[in-house]
Protein backbone atom coordinates (compact mmCIF):
# COMPACT_ATOMS: atom_id res chain seq x y z
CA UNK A 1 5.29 19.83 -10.36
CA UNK A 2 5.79 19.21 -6.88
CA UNK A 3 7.29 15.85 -4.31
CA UNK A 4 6.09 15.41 -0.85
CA UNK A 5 8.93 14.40 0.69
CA UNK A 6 8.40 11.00 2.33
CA UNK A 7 9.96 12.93 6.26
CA UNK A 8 6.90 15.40 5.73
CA UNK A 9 5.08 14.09 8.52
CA UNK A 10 8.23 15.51 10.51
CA UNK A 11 8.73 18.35 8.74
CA UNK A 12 6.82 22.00 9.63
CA UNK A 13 4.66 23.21 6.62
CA UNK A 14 7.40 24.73 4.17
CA UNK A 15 6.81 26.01 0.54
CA UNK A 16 9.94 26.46 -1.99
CA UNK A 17 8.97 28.16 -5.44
CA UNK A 18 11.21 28.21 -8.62
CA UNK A 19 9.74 28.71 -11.78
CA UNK A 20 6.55 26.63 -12.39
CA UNK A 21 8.05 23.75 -9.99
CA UNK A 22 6.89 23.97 -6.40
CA UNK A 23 8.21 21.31 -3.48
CA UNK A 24 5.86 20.62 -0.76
CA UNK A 25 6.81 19.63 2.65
CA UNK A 26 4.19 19.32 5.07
CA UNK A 27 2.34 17.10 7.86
CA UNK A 28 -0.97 18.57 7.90
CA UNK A 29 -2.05 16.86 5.05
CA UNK A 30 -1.88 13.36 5.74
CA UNK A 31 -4.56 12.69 8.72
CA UNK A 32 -3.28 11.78 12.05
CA UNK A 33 -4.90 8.30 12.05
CA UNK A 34 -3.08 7.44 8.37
CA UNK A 35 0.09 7.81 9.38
CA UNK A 36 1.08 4.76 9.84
CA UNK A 37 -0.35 3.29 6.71
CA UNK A 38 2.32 4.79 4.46
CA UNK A 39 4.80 2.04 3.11
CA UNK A 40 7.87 1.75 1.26
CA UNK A 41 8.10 -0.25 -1.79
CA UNK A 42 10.85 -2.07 0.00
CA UNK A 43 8.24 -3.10 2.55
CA UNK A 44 5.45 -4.29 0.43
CA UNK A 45 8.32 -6.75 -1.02
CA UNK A 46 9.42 -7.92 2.26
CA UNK A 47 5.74 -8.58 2.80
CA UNK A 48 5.62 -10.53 -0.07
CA UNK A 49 8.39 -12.65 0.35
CA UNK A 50 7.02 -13.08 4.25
CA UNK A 51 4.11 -14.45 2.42
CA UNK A 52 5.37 -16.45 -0.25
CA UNK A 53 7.54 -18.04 3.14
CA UNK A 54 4.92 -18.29 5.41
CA UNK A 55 2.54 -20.10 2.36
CA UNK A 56 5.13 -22.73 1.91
CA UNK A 57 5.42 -23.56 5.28
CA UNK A 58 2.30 -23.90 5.64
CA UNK A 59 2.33 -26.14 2.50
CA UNK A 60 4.44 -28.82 4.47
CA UNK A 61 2.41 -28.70 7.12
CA UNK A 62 -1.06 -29.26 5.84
CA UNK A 63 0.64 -32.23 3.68
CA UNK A 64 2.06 -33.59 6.91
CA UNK A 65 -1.26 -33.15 8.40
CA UNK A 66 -3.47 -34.70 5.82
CA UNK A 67 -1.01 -37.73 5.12
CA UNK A 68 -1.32 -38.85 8.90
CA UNK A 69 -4.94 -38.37 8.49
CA UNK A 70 -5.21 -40.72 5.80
CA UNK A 71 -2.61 -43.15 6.56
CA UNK A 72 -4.14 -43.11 10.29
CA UNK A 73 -7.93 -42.66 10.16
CA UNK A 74 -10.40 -45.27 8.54
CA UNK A 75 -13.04 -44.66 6.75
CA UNK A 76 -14.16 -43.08 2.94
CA UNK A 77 -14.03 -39.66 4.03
CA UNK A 78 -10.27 -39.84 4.34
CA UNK A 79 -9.99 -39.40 0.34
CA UNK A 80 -11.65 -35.99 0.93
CA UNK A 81 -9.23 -34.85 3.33
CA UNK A 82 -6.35 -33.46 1.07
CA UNK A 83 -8.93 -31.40 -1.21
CA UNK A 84 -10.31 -30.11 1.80
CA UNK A 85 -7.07 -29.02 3.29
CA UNK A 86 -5.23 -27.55 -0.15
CA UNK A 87 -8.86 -25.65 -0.80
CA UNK A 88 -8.25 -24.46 2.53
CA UNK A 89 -4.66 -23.63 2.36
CA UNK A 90 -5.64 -21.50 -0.67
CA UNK A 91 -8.35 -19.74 0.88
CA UNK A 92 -5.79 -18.40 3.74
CA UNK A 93 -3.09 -17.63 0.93
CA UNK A 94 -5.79 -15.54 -1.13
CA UNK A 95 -6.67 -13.88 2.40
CA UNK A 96 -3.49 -13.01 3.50
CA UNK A 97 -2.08 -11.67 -0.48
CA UNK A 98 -5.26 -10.25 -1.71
CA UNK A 99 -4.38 -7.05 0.22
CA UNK A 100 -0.99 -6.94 -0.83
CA UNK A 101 -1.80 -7.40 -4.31
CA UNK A 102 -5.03 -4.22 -4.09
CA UNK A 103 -1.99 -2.22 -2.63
CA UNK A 104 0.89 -2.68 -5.02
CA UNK A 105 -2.02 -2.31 -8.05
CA UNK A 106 -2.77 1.14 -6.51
CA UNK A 107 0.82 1.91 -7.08
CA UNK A 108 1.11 0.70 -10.45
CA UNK A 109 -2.09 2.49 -11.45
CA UNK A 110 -1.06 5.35 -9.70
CA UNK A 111 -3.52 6.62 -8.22
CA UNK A 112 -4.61 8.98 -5.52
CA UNK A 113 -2.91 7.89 -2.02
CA UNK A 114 -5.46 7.78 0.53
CA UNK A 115 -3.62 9.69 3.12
CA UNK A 116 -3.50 13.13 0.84
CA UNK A 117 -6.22 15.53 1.54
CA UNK A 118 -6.02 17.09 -1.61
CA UNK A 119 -8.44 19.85 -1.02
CA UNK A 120 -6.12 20.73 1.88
CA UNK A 121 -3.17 20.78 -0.30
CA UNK A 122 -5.34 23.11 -3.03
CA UNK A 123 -5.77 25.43 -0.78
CA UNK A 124 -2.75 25.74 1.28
CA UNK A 125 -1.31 26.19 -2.29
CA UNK A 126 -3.55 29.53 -3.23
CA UNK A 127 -3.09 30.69 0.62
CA UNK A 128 0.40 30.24 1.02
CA UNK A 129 2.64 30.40 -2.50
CA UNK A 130 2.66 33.83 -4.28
CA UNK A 131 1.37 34.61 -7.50
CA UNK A 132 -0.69 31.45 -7.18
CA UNK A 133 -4.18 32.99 -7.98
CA UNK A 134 -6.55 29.75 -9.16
CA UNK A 135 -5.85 25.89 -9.41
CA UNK A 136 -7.27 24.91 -12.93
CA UNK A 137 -5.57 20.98 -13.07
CA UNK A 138 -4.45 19.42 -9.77
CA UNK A 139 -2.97 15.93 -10.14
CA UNK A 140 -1.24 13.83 -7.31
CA UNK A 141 -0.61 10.04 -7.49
CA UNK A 142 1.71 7.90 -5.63
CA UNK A 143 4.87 6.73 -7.79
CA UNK A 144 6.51 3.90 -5.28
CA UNK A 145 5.67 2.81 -1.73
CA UNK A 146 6.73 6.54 -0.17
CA UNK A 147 7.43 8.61 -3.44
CA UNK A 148 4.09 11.00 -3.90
CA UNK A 149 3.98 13.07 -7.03
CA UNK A 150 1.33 15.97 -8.05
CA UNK A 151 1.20 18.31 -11.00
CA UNK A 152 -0.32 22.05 -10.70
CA UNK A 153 -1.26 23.65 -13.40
């Protein structure tokens, strides 16, 4: 089993074998461009509070909004005009906490984190650990928001 320590894009390349557990620290395998894509878990909840904030206020304001509408403008298409703005109030909550939602699921399904060039890994682990001859299993998944995990067997 190894951990890629969340510092690894600061870290050089370093390998540390004990028994059938190996710890990998290195910043070749996340691609330059990716970088900044890694979060914490602690960020993806401050993101979600942000939004859960930043939907209520906007709340208040399209209900302040529609009531002058209706109070002030004449005419039958004022009794559309609160659908119309809660439908689309939603539609800019769903925008805005879709992706944080497709995020945290990847987490919670762990899956593979799309920074890892796992062929990259593979082979840095037959080049560089000894006694390493083949890679039959190879498993990494992400367990929080900057916690990766991977299994070698």
């Amino acid at each position: 089993m190894f951990v890629i320590d969340p510092n690894y894009f600061i870290n050089p390349f370093e390998f540390a074998a004990s028994g059938k557990e190996i710890t990998v620290l290195e910043n070749s395998i996340v691609s330059k461009k990716n970088k900044k894509n890694v979060k914490s878990s602690a960020q993806l909840n401050m993101r979600g509070v942000y939004l859960h904030v930043l939907g209520d206020a906007l709340g208040s304001v399209i209900v302040i909004i529609s009531a002058l509408i209706i109070k002030y403008a004449s005419g039958k298409w004022t009794l559309y005009v609160d659908p119309v703005m809660s439908i689309l109030m939603v539609m800019l909550i769903l925008k805005t906490s879709i992706p944080l939602l497709r995020e945290s699921a990847l987490i919670l399904l762990q899956t593979v984190p799309t920074h890892i060039k796992i062929k990259e890994v593979q082979d840095r682990l037959l080049e560089q650990v000894d006694g390493v001859l083949s890679v039959h299993e190879f498993h990494v998944w992400q367990l929080a928001g900057d916690k990766i995990i991977g299994i070698v067997s």
